[in-house]
C-alpha atoms as a PDB file:
ATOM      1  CA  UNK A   1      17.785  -8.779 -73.620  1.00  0.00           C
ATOM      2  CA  UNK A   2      14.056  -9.135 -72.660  1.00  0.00           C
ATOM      3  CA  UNK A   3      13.252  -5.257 -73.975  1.00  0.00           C
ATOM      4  CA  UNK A   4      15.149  -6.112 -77.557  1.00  0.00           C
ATOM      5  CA  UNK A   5      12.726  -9.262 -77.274  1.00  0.00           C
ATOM      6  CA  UNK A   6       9.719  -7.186 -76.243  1.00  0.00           C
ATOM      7  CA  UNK A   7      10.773  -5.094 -79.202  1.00  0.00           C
ATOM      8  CA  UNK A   8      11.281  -7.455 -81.650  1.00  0.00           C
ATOM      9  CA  UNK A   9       7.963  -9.315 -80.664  1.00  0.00           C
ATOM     10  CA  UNK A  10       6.379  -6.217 -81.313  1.00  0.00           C
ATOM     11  CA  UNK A  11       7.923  -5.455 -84.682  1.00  0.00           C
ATOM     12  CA  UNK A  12       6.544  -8.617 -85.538  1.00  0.00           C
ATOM     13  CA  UNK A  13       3.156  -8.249 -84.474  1.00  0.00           C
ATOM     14  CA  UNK A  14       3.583  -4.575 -86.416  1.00  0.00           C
ATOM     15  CA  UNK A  15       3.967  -6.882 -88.898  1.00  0.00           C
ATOM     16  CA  UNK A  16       0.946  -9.362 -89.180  1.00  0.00           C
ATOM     17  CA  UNK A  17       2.527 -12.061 -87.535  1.00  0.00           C
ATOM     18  CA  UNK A  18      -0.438 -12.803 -84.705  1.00  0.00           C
ATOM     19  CA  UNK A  19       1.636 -16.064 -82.987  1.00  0.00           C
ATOM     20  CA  UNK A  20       3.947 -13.061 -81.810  1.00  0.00           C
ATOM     21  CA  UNK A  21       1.427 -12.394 -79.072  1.00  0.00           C
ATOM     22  CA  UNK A  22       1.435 -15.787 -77.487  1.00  0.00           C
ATOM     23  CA  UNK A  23       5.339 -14.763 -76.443  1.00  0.00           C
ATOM     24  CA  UNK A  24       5.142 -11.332 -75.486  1.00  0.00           C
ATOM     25  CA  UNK A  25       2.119 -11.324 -72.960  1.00  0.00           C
ATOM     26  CA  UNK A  26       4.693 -13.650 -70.681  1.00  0.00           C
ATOM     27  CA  UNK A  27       7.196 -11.123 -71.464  1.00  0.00           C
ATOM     28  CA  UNK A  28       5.734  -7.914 -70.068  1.00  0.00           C
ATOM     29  CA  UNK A  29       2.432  -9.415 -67.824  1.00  0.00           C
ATOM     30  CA  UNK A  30       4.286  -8.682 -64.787  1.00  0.00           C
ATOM     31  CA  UNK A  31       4.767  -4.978 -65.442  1.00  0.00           C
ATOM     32  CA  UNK A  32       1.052  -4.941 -67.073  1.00  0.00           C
ATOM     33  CA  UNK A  33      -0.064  -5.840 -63.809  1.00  0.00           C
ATOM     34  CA  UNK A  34       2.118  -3.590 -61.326  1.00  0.00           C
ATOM     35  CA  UNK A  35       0.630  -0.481 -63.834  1.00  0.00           C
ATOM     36  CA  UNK A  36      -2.919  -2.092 -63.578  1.00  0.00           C
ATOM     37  CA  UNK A  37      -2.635  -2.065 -59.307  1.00  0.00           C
ATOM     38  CA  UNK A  38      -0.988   1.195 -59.622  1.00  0.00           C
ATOM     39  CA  UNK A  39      -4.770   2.341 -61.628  1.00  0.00           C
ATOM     40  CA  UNK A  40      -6.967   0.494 -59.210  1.00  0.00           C
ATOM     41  CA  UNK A  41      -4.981   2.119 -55.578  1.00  0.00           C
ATOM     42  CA  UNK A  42      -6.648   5.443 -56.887  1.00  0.00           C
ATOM     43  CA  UNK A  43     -10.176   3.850 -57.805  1.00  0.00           C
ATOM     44  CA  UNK A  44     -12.940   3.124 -55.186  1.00  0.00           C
ATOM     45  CA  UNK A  45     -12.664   0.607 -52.535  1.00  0.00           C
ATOM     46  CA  UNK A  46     -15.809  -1.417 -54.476  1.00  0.00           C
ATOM     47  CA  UNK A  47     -14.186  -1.728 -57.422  1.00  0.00           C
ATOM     48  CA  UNK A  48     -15.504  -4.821 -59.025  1.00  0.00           C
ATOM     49  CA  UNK A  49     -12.142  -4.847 -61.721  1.00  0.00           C
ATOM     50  CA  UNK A  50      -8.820  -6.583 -59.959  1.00  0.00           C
ATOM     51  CA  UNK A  51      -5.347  -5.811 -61.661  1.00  0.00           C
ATOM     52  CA  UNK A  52      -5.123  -9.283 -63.723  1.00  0.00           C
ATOM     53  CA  UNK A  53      -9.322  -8.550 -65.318  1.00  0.00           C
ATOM     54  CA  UNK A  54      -8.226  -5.031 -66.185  1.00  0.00           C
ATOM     55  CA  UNK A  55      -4.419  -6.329 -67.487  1.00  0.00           C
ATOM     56  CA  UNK A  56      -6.635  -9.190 -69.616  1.00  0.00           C
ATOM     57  CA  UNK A  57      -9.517  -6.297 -70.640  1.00  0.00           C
ATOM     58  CA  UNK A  58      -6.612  -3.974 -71.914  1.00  0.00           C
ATOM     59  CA  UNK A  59      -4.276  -6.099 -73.512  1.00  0.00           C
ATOM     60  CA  UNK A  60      -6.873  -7.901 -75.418  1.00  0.00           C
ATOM     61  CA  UNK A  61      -8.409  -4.352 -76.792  1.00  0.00           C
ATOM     62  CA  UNK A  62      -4.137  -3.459 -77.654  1.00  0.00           C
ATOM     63  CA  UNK A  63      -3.527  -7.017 -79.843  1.00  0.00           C
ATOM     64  CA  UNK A  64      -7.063  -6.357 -81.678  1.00  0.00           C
ATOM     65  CA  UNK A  65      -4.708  -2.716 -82.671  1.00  0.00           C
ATOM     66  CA  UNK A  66      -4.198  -3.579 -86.227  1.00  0.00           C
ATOM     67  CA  UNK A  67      -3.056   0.507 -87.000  1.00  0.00           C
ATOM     68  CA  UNK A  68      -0.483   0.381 -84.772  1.00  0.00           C
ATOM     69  CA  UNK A  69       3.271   0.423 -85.366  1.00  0.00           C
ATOM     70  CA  UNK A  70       4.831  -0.931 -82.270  1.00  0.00           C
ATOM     71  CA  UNK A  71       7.858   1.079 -81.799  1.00  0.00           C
ATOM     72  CA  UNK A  72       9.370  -0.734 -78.342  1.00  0.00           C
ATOM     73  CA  UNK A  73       8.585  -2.070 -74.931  1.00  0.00           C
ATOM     74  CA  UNK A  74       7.779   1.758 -73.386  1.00  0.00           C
ATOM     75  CA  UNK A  75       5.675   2.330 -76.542  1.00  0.00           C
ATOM     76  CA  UNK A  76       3.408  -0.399 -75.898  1.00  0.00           C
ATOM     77  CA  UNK A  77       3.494   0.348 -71.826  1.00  0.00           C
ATOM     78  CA  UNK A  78       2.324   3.798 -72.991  1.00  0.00           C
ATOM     79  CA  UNK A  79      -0.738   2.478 -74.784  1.00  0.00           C
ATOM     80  CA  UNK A  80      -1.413   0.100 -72.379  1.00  0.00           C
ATOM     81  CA  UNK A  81      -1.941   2.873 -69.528  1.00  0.00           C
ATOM     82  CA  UNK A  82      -4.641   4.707 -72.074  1.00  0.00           C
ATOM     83  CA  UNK A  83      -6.564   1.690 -72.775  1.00  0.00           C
ATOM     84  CA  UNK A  84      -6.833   1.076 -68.861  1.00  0.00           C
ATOM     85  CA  UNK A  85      -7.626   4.281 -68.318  1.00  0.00           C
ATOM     86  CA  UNK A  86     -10.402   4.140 -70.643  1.00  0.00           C
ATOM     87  CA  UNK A  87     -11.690   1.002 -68.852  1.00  0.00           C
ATOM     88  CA  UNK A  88     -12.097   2.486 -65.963  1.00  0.00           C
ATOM     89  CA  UNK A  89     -13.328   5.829 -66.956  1.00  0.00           C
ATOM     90  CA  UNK A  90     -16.013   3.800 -68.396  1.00  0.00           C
ATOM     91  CA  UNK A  91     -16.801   2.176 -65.238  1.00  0.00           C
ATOM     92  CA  UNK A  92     -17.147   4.850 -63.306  1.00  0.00           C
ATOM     93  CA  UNK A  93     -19.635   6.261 -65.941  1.00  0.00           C
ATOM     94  CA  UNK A  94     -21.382   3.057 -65.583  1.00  0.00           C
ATOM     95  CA  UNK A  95     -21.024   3.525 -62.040  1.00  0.00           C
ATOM     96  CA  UNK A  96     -22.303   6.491 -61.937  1.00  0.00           C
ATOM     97  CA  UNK A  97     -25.146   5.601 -63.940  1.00  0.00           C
ATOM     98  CA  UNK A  98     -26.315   2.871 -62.048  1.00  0.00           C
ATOM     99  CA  UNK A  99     -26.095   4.891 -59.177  1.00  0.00           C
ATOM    100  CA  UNK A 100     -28.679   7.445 -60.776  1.00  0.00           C
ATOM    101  CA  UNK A 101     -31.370   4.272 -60.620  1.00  0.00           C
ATOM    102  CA  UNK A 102     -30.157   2.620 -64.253  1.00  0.00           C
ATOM    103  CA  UNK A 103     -30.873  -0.473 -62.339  1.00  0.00           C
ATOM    104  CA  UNK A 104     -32.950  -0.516 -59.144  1.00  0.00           C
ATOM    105  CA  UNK A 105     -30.922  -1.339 -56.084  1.00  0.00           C
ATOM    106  CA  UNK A 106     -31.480  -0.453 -52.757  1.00  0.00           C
ATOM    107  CA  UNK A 107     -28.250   0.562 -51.079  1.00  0.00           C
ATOM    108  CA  UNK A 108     -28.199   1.081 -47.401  1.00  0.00           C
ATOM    109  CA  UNK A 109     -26.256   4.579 -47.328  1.00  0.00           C
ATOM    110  CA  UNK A 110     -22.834   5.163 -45.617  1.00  0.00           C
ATOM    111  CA  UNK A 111     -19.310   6.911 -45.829  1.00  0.00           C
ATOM    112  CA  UNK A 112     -18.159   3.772 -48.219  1.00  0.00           C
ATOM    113  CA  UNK A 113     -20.685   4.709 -50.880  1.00  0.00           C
ATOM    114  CA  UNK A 114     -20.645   8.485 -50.518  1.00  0.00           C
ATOM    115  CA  UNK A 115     -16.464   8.115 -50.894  1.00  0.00           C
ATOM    116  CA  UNK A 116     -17.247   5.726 -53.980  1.00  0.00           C
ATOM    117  CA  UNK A 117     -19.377   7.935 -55.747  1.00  0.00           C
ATOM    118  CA  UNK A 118     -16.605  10.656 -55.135  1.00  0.00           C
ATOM    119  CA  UNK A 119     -14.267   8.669 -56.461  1.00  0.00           C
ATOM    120  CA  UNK A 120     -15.831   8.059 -59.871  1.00  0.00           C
ATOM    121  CA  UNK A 121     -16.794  11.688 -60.266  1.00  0.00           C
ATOM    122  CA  UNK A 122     -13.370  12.758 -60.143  1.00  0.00           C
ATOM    123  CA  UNK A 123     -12.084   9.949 -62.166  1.00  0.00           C
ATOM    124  CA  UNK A 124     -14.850  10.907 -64.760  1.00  0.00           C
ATOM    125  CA  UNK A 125     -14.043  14.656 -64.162  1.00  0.00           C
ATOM    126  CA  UNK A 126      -9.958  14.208 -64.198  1.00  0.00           C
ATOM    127  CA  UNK A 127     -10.363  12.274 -67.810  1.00  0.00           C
ATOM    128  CA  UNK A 128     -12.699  15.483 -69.187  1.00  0.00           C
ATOM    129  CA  UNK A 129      -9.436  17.935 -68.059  1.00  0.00           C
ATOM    130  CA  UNK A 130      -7.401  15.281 -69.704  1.00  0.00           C
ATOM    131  CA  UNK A 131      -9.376  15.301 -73.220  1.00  0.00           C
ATOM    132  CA  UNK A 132      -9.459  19.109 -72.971  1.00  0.00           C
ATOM    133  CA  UNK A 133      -5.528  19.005 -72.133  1.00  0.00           C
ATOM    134  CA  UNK A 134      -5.089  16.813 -75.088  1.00  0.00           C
ATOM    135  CA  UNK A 135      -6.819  18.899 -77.358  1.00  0.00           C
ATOM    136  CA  UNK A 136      -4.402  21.639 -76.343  1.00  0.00           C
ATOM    137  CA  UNK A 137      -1.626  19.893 -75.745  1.00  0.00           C
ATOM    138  CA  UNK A 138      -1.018  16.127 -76.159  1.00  0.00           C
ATOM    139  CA  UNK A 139       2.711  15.640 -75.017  1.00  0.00           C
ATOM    140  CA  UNK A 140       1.373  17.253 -71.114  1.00  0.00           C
ATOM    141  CA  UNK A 141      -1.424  15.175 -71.091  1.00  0.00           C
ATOM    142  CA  UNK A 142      -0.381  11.630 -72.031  1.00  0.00           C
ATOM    143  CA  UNK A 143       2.565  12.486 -69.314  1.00  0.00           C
ATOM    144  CA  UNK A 144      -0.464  12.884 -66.879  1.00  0.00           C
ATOM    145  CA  UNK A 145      -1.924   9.806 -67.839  1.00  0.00           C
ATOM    146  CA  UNK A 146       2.049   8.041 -67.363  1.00  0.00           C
ATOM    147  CA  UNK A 147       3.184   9.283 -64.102  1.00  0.00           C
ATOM    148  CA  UNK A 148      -0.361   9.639 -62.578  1.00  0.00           C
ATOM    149  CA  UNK A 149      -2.256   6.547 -64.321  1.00  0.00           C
ATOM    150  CA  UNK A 150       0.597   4.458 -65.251  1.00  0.00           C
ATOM    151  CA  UNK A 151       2.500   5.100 -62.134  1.00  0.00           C
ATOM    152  CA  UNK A 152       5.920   5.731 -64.101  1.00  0.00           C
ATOM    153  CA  UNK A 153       9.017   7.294 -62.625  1.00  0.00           C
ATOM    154  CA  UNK A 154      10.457  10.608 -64.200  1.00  0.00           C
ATOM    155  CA  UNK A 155      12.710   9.216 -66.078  1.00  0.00           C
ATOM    156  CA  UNK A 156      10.351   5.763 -67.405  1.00  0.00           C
ATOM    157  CA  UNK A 157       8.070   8.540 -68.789  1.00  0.00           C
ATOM    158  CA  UNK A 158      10.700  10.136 -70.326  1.00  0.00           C
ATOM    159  CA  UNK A 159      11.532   7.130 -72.367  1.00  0.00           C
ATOM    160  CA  UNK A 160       8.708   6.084 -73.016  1.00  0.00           C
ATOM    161  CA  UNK A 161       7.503   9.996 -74.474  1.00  0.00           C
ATOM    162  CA  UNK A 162      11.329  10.132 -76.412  1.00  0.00           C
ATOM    163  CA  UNK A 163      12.221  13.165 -74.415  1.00  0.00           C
ATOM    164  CA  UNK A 164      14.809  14.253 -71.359  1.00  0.00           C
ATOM    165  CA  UNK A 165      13.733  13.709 -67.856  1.00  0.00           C
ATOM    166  CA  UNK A 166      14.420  17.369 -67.461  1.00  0.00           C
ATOM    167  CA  UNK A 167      11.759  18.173 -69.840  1.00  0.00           C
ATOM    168  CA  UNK A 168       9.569  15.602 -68.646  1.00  0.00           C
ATOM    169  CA  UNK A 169       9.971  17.076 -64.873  1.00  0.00           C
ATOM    170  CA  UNK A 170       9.049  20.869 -66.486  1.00  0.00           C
ATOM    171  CA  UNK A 171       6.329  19.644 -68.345  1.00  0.00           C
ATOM    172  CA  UNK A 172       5.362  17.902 -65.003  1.00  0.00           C
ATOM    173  CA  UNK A 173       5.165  20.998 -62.968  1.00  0.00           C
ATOM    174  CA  UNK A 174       3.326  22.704 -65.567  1.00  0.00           C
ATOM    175  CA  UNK A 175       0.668  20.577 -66.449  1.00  0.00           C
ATOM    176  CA  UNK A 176       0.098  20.006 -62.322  1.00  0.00           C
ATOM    177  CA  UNK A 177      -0.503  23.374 -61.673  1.00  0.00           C
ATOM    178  CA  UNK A 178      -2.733  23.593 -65.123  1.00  0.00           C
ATOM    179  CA  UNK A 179      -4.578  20.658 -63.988  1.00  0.00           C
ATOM    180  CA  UNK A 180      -5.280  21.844 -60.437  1.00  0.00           C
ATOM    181  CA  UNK A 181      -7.066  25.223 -62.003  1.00  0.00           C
ATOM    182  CA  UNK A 182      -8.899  23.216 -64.017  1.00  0.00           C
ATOM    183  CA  UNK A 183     -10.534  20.452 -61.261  1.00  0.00           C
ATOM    184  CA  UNK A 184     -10.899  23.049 -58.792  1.00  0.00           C
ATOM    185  CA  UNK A 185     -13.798  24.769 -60.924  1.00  0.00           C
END
């Protein structure tokens, strides 16, 4: 019942009818959130974002999506783990940035902020393979960006992607060993 209402909210919002987001955030916030903590595990441990900032960031960028026909509750999901992986690609560029004396700070240097400043290379470095991936193929690399960003099981992604789990599990393998060529340039 609540994914046909997820659905049909959506259809409407598809639709023009803006009041259709004041029901569905309640709808799917809890799942928004588990996907947004399931992002931030694999971030730095000075993260300034918390799972409900980057839930609020991403879902406000998604209802500003006027191009968008809303298909169903896994379809939304799906383009809910891009936008917050965009979010925090572009914090760890900013991150990165400051860190290269954009603003003047002085940091007392330890393990912490060494392990941060890995950490937002290889999120910046893991969205580059996932752009290049995309422009090769985009069915391998938005299931990267489900069951690694989004945190979805085998068989979620496969929904959400309109394909079998067995394909999604091939693809899976595939793409891992692609990706692990690629980062270990």
């Amino acid at each position: 019942m609540e994914t046909h209402s997820v659905t049909a909210l959506l259809v409407e919002l598809s639709n023009g009818k803006r009041d259709a987001v004041d029901h569905l955030l309640p709808l799917i916030y809890d799942e928004l959130k588990r996907l947004a903590a399931s992002y931030l595990r694999r971030e730095r441990s000075d993260h300034t974002l918390q799972p409900t900032a980057l839930v609020n960031e991403a879902y406000l960028k998604m209802i500003d999506i006027t191009r968008v026909s809303w298909q169903n509750k896994a379809h939304f999901i799906g383009v809910a783990a891009n936008q917050m992986r965009r979010i925090l690609v572009d914090h760890a560029r900013q991150h990165n940035a400051l860190k290269r004396g954009g603003e003047f700070h002085i940091l007392t240097l330890n393990d912490e902020i060494d392990k941060a400043d890995e950490q937002s290379t290889e999120l910046i470095e893991l969205d580059e393979a996932l752009t290049e991936l995309e422009k090769m193929d985009p069915t391998k690399a938005k299931l990267v960006e489900l069951r690694y960003f989004g945190g979805l099981t085998f068989d979620e992604a496969a929904e959400v992607m309109g394909v079998s789990t067995i394909t999604v599990k091939r693809h899976w393998k595939m793409t891992k060993a692609w990706l692990y060529g690629r980062l270990a340039k």
